[in-house]
N, C-alpha and C. Protein backbone atom coordinates (compact mmCIF):
# COMPACT_ATOMS: atom_id res chain seq x y z
N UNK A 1 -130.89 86.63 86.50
CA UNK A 1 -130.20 85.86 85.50
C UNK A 1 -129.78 84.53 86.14
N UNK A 2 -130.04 83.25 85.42
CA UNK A 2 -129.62 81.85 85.86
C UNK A 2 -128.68 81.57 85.43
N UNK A 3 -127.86 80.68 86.03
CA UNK A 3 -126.96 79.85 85.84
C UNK A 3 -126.64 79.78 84.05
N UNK A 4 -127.61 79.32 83.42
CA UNK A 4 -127.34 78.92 81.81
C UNK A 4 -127.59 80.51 81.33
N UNK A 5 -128.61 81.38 81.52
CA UNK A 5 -128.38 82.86 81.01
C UNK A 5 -126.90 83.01 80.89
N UNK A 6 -126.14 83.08 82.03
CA UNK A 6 -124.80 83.18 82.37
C UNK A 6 -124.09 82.95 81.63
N UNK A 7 -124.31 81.52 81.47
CA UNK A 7 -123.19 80.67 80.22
C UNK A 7 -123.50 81.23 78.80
N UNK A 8 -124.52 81.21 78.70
CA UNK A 8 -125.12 81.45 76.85
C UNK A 8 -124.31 83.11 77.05
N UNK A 9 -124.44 84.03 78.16
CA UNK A 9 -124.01 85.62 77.80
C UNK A 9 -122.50 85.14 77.60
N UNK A 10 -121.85 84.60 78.36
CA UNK A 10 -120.34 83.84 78.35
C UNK A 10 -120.29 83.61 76.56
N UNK A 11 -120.65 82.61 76.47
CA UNK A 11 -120.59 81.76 74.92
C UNK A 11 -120.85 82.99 73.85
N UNK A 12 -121.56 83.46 74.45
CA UNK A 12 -121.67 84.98 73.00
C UNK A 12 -120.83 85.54 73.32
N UNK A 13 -120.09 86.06 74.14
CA UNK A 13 -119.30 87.00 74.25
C UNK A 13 -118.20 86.63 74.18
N UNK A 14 -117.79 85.13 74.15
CA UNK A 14 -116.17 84.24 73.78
C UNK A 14 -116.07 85.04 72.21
N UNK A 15 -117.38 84.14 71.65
CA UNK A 15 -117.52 83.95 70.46
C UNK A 15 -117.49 85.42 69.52
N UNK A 16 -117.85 86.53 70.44
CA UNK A 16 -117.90 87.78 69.51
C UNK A 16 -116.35 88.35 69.65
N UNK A 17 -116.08 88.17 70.53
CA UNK A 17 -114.52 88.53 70.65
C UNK A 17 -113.54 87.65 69.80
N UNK A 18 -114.15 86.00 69.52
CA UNK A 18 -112.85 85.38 68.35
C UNK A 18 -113.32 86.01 67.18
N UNK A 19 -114.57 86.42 66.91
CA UNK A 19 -115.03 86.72 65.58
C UNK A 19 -114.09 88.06 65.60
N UNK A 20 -114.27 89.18 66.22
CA UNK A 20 -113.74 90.83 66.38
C UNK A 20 -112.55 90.53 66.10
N UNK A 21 -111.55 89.75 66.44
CA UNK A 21 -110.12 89.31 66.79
C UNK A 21 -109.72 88.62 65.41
N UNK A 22 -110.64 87.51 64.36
CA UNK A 22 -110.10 87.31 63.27
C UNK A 22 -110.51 88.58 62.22
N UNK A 23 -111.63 88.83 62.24
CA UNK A 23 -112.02 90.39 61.30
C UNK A 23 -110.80 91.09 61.18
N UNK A 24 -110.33 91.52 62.54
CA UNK A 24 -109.53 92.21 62.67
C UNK A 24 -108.17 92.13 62.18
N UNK A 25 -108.01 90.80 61.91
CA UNK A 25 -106.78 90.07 61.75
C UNK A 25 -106.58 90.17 60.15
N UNK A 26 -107.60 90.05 59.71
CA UNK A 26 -108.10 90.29 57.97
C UNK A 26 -107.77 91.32 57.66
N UNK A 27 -108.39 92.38 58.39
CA UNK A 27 -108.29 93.48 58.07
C UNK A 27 -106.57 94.00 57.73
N UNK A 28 -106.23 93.95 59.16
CA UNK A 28 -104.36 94.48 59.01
C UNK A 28 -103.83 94.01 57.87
N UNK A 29 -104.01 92.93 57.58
CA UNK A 29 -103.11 92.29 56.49
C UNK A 29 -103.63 92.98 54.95
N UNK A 30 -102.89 93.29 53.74
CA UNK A 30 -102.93 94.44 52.79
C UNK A 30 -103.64 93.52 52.25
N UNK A 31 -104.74 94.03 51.73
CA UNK A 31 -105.92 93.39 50.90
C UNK A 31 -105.79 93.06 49.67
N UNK A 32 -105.77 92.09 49.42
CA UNK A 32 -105.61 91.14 48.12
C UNK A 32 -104.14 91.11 47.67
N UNK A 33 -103.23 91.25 48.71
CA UNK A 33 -101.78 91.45 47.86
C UNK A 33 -101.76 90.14 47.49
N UNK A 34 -100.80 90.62 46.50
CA UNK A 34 -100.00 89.24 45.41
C UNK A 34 -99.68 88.53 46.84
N UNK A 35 -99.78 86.80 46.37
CA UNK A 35 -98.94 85.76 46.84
C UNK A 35 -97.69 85.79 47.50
N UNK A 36 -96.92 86.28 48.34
CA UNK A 36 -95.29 85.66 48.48
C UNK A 36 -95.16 87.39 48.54
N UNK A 37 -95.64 88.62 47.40
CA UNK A 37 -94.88 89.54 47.33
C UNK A 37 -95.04 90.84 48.04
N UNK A 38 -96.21 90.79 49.07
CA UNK A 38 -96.85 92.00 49.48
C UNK A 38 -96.83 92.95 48.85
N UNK A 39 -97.64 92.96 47.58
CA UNK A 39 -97.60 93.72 46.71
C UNK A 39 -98.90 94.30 46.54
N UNK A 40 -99.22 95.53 46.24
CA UNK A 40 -100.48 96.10 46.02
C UNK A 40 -100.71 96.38 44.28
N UNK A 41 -101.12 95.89 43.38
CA UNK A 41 -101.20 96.03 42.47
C UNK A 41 -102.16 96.75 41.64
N UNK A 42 -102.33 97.67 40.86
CA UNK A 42 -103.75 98.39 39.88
C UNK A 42 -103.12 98.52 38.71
N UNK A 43 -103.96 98.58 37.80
CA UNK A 43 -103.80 98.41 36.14
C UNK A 43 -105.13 99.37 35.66
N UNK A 44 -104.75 100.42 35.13
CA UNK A 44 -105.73 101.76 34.82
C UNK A 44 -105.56 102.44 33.25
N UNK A 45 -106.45 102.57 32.63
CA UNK A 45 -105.89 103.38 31.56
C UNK A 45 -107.04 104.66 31.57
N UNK A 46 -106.22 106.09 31.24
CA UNK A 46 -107.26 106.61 31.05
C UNK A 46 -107.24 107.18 29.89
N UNK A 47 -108.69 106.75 29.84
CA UNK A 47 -109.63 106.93 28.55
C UNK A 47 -109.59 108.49 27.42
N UNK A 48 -108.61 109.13 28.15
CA UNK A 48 -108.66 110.33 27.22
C UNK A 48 -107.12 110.56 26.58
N UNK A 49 -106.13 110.04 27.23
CA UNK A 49 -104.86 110.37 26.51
C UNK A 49 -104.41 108.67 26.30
N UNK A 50 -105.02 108.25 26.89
CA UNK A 50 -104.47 105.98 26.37
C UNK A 50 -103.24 105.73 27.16
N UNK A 51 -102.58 106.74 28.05
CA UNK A 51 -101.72 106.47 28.94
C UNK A 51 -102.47 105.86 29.89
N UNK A 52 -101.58 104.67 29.89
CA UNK A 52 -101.78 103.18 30.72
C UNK A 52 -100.94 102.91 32.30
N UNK A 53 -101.01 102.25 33.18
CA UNK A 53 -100.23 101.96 34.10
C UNK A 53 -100.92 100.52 34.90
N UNK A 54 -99.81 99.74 35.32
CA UNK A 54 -100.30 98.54 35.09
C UNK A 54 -98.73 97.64 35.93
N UNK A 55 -99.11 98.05 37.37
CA UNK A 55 -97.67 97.45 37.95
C UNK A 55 -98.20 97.79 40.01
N UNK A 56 -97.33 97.34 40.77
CA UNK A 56 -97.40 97.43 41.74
C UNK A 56 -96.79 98.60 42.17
N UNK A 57 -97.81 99.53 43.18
CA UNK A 57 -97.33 100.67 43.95
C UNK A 57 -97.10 100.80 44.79
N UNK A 58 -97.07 99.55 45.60
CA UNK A 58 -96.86 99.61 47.19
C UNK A 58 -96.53 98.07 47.01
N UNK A 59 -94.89 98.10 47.67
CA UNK A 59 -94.35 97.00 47.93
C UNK A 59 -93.44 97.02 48.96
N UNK A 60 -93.20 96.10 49.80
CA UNK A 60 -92.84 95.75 51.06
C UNK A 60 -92.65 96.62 51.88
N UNK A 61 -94.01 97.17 51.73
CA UNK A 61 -94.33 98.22 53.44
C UNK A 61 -94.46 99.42 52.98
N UNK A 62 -93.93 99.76 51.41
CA UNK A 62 -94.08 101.17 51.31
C UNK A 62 -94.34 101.61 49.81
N UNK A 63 -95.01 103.27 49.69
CA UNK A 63 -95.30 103.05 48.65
C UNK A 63 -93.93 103.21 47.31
N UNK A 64 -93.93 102.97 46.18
CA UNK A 64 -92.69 102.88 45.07
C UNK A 64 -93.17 104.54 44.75
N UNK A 65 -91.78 105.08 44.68
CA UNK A 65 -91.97 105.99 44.26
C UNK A 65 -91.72 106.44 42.85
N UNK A 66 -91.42 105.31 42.02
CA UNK A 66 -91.07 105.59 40.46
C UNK A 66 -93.02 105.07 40.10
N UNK A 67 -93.57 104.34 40.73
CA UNK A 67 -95.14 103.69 40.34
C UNK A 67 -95.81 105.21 41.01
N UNK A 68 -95.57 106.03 41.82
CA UNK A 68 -96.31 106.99 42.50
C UNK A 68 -96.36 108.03 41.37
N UNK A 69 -95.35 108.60 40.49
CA UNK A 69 -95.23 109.30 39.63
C UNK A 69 -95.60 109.05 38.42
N UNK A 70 -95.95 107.57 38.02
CA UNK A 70 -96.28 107.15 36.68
C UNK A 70 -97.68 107.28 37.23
N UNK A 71 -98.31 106.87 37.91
CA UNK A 71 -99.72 106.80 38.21
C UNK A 71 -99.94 108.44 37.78
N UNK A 72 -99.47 109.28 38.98
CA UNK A 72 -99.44 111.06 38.63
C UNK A 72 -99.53 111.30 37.02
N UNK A 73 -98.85 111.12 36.17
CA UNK A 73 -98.73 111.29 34.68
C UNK A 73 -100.13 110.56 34.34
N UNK A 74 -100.55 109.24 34.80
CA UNK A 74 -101.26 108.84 33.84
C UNK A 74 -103.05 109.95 34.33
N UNK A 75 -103.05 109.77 35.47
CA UNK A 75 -104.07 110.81 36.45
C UNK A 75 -104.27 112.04 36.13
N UNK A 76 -103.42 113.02 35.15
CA UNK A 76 -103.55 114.33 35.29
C UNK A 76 -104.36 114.47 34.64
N UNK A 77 -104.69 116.01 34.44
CA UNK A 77 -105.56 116.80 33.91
C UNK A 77 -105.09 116.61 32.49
N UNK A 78 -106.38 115.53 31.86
CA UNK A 78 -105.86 115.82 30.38
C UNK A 78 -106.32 117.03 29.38
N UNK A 79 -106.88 117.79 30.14
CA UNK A 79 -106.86 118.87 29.18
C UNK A 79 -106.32 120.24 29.61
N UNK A 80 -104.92 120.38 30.55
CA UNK A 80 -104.13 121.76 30.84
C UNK A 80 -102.77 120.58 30.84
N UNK A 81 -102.74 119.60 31.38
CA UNK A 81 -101.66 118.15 31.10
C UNK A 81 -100.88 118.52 32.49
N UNK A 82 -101.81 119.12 33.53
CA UNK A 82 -101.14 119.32 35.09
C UNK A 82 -101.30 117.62 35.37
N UNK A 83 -100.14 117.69 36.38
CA UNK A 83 -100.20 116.55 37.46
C UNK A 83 -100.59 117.18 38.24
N UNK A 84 -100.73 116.31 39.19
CA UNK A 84 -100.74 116.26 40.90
C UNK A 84 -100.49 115.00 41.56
N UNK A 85 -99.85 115.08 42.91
CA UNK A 85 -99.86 113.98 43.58
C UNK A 85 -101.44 113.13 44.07
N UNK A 86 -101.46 112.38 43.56
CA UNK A 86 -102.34 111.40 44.09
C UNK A 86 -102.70 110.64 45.67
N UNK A 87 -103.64 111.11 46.07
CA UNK A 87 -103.59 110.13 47.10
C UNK A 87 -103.35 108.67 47.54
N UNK A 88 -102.34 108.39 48.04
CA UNK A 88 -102.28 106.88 48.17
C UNK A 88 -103.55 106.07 48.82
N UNK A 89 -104.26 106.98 49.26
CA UNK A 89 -105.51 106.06 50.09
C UNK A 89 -106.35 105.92 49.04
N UNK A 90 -106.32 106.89 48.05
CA UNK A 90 -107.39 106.35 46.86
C UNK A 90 -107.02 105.31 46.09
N UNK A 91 -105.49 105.12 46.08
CA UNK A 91 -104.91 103.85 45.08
C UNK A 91 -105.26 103.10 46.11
N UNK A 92 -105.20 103.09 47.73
CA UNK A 92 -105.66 101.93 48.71
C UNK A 92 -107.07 101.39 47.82
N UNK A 93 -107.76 102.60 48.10
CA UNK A 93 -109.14 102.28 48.07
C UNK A 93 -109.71 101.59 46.38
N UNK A 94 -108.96 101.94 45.23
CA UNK A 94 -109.02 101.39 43.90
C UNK A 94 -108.82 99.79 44.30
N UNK A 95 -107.88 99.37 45.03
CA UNK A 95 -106.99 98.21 44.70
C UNK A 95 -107.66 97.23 45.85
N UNK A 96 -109.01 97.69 46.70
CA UNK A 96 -109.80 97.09 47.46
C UNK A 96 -111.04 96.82 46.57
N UNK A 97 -111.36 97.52 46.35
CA UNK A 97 -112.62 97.71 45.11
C UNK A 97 -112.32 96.43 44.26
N UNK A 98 -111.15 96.86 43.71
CA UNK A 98 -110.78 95.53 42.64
C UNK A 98 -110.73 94.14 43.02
N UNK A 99 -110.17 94.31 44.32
CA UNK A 99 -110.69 92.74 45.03
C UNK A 99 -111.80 92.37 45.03
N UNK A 100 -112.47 93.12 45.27
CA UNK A 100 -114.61 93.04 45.81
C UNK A 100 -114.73 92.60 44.68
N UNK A 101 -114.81 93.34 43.67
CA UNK A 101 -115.34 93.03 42.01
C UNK A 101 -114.71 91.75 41.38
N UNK A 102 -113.18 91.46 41.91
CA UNK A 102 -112.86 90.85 41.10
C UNK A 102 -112.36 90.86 39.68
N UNK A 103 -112.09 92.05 39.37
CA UNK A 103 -112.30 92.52 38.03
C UNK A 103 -111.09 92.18 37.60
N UNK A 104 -111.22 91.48 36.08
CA UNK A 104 -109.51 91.31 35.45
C UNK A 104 -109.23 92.50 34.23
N UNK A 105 -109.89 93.10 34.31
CA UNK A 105 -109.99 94.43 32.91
C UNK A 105 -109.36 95.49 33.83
N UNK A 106 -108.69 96.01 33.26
CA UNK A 106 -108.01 97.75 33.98
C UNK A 106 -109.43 98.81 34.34
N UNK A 107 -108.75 99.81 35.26
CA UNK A 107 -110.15 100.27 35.56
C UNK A 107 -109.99 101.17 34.33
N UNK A 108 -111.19 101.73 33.83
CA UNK A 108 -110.80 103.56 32.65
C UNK A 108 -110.93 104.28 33.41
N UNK A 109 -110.40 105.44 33.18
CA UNK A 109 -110.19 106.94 34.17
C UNK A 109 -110.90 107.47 33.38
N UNK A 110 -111.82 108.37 33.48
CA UNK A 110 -112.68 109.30 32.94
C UNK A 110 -112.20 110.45 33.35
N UNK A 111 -111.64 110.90 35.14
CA UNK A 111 -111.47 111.88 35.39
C UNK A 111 -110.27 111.74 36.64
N UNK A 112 -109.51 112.05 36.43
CA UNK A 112 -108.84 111.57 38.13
C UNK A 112 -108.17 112.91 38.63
N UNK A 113 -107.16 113.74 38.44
CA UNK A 113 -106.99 115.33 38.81
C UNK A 113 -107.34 115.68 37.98
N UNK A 114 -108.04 117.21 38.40
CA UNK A 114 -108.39 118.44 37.59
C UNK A 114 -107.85 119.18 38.51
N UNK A 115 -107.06 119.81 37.33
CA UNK A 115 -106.84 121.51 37.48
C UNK A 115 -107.99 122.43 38.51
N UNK A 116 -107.55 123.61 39.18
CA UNK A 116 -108.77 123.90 39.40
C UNK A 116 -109.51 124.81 38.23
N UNK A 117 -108.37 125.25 37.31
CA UNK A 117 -108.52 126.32 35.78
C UNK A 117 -110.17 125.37 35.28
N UNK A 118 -109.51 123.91 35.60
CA UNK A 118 -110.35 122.68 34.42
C UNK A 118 -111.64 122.77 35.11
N UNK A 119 -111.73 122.71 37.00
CA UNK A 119 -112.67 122.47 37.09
C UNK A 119 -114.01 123.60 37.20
N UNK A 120 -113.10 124.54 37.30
CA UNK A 120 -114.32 126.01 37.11
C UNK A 120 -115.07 126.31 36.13
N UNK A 121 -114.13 125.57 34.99
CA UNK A 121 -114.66 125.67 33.74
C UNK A 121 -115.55 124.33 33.60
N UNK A 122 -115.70 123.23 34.26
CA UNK A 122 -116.62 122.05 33.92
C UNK A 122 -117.79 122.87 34.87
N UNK A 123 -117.24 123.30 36.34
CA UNK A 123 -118.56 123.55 37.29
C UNK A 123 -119.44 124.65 36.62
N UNK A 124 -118.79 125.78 35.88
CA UNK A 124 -119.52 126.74 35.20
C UNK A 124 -120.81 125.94 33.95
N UNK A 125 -120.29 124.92 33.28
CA UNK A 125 -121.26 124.57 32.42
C UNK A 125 -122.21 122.89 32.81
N UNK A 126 -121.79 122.73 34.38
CA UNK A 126 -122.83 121.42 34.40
C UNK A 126 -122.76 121.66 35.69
N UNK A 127 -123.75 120.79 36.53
CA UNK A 127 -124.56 121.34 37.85
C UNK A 127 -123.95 120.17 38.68
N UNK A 128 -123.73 118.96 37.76
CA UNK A 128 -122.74 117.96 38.83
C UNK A 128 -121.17 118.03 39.05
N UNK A 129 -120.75 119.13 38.54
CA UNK A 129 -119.55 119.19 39.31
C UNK A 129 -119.11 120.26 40.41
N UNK A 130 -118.24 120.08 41.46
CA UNK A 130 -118.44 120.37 42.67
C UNK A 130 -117.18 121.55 42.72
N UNK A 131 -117.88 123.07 43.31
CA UNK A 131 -117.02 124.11 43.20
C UNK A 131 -115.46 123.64 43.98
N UNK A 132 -115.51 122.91 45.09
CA UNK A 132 -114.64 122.57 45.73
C UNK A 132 -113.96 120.72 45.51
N UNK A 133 -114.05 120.48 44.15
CA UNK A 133 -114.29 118.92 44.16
C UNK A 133 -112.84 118.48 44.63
N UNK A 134 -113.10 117.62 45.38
CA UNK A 134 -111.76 116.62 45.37
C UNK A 134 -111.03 116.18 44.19
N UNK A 135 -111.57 116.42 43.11
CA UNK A 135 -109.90 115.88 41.93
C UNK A 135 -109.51 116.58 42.10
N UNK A 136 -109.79 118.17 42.57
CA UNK A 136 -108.34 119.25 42.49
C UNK A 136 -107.29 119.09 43.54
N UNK A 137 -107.55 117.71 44.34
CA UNK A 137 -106.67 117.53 45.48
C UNK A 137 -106.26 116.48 45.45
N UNK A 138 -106.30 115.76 43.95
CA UNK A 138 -106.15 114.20 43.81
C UNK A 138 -106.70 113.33 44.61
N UNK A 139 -107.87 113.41 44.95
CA UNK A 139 -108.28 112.31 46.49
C UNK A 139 -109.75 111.99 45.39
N UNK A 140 -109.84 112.02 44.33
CA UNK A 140 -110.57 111.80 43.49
C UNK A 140 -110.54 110.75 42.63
N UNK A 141 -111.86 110.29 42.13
CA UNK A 141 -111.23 109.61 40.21
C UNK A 141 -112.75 108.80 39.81
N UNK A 142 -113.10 109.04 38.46
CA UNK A 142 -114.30 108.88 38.17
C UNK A 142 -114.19 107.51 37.24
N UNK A 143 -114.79 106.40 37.22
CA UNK A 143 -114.02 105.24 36.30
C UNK A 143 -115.48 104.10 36.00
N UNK A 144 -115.11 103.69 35.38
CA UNK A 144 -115.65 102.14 35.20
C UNK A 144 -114.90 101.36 34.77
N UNK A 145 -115.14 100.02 34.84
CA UNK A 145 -114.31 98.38 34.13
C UNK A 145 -115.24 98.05 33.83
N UNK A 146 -114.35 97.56 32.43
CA UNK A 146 -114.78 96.99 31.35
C UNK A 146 -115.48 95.55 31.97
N UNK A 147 -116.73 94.62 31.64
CA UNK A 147 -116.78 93.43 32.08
C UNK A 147 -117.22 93.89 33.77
N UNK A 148 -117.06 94.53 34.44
CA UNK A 148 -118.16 94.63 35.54
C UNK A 148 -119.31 95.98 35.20
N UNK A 149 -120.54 95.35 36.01
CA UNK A 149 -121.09 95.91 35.79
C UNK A 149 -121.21 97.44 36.59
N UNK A 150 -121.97 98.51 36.17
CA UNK A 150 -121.74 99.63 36.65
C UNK A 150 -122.32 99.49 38.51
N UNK A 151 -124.04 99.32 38.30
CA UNK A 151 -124.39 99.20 39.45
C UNK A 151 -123.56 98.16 40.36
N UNK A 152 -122.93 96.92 40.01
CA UNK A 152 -122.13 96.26 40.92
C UNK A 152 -121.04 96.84 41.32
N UNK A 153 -119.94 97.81 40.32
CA UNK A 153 -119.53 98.70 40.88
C UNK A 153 -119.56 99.99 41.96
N UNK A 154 -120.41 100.40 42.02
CA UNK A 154 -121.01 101.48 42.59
C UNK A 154 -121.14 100.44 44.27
N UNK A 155 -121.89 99.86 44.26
CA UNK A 155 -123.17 98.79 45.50
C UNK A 155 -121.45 98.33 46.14
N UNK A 156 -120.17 98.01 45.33
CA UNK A 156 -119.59 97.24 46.26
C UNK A 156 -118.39 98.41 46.41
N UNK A 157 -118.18 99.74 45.83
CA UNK A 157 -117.60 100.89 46.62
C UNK A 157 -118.38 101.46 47.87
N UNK A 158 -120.03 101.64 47.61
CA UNK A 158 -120.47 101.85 48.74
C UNK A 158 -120.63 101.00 50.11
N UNK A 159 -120.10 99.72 49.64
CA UNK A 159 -120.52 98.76 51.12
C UNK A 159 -118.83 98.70 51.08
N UNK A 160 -117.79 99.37 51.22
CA UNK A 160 -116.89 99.49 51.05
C UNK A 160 -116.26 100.74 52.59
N UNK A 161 -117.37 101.75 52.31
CA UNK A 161 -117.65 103.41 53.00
C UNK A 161 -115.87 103.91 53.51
N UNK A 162 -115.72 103.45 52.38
CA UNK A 162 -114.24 104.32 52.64
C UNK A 162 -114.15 105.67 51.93
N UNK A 163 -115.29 106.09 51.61
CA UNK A 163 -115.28 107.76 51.36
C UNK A 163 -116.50 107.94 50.43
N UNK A 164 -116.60 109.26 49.37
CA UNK A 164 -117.55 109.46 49.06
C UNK A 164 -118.11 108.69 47.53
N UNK A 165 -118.85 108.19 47.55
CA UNK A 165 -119.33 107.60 46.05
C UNK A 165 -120.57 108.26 45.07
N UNK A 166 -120.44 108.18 44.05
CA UNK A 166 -121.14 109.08 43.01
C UNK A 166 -121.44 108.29 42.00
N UNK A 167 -122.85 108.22 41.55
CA UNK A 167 -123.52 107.26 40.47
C UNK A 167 -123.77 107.93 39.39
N UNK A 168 -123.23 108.14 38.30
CA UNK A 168 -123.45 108.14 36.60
C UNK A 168 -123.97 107.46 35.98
N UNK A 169 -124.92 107.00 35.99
CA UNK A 169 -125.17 105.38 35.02
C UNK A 169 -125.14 106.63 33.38
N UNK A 170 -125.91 107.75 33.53
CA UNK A 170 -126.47 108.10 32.01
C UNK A 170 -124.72 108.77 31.42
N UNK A 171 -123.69 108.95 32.48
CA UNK A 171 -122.56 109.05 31.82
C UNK A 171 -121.57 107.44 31.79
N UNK A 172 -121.96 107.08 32.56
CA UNK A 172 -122.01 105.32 32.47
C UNK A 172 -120.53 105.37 33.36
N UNK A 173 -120.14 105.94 34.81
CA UNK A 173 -118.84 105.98 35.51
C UNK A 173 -119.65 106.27 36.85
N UNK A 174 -119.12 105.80 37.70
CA UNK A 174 -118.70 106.25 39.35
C UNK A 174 -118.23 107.09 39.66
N UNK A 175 -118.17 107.63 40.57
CA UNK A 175 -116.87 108.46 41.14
C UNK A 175 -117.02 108.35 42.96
N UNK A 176 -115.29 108.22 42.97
CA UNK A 176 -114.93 107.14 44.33
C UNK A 176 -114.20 108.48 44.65
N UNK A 177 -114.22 108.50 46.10
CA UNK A 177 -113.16 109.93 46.55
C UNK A 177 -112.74 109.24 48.00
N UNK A 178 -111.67 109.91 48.67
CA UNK A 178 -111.55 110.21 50.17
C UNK A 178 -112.06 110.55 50.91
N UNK A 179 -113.25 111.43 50.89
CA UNK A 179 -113.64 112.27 51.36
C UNK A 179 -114.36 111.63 52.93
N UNK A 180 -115.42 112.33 53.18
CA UNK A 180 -116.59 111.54 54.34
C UNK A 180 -116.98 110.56 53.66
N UNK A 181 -117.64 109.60 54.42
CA UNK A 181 -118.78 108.51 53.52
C UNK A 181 -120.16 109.36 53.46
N UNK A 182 -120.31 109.33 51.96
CA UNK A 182 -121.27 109.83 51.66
C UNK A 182 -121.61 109.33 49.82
N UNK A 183 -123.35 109.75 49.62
CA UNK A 183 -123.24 109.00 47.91
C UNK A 183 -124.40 109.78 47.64
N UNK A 184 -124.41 109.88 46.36
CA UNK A 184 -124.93 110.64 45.62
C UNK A 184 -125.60 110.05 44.12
């Protein structure tokens, strides 16, 4: 190796370390919060009972726990009307998504907890739902927005790989989980 090899391995390796070092710097900071309020914001309705929510759940460092419980109500099983606690990494992961997309329409919930009563009874009569699925652990939720498109949805949860993603186009929804990165 010469003299300029030297320098050029030098110069890449300054340069990959300021790049690693601002990424990184992006990253820590809460993704897309409001202006001034470090606020994490989502706006959701789901599509089967029209219970809406539409406010910030995580504000200055932590999550609200009166927004943690309205989310729960609006999330449950609308057909036994169970809650469950929701994962906060999936409201992480909603309220990153929404940045990517850009989207100004609420997301619709198609599915976000199930019962496990609900889901034995969906897995018994269709082949895509999963004996062990994550909505029965709230780390789930099946959705589309209005005004984005489905496949752009889907393409920018998966370049996202913060857990597992699931393509519906012929039921016309996603489904985003916690889980491993994995898609279907």
């Amino acid at each position: 190796m010469n003299r300029r090899d030297v320098l050029k391995f030098a110069g890449r390796a300054a340069l990959n370390a300021a790049l690693v070092g601002s990424v990184g710097a992006v990253l820590a900071q809460p993704a897309y919060a409001t202006p001034g309020t470090g606020a994490r914001r989502l706006s959701f309705v789901n599509t089967h009972t029209g219970d809406a929510f539409r406010d910030a759940y995580w504000e200055n460092g932590s999550y609200v726990p009166d927004a943690m419980a309205a989310i729960n109500r609006v999330m449950r099983d609308h057909r036994s009307g169970e809650a469950h606690a929701i994962d906060p990494r999936l409201l992480d992961q909603l309220h990153d998504l929404n940045g990517v997309v850009g989207a100004s329409a609420p997301y619709q919930i198609i599915s976000g907890y199930r019962s496990p009563t609900t889901n034995a009874a969906l897995h018994a009569n269709s082949d895509g739902v999963a004996t062990r699925s994550l909505h029965m652990d709230g780390r789930a939720i099946d959705i589309r927005v209005g005004g984005v498109d489905l496949t752009r949805l889907r393409d920018a949860a998966l370049g996202m790989r913060a857990g597992g993603v699931g393509y519906y186009p012929d039921s016309d929804f996603i489904h985003v989980d916690t889980g491993r990165v994995r898609r279907w």
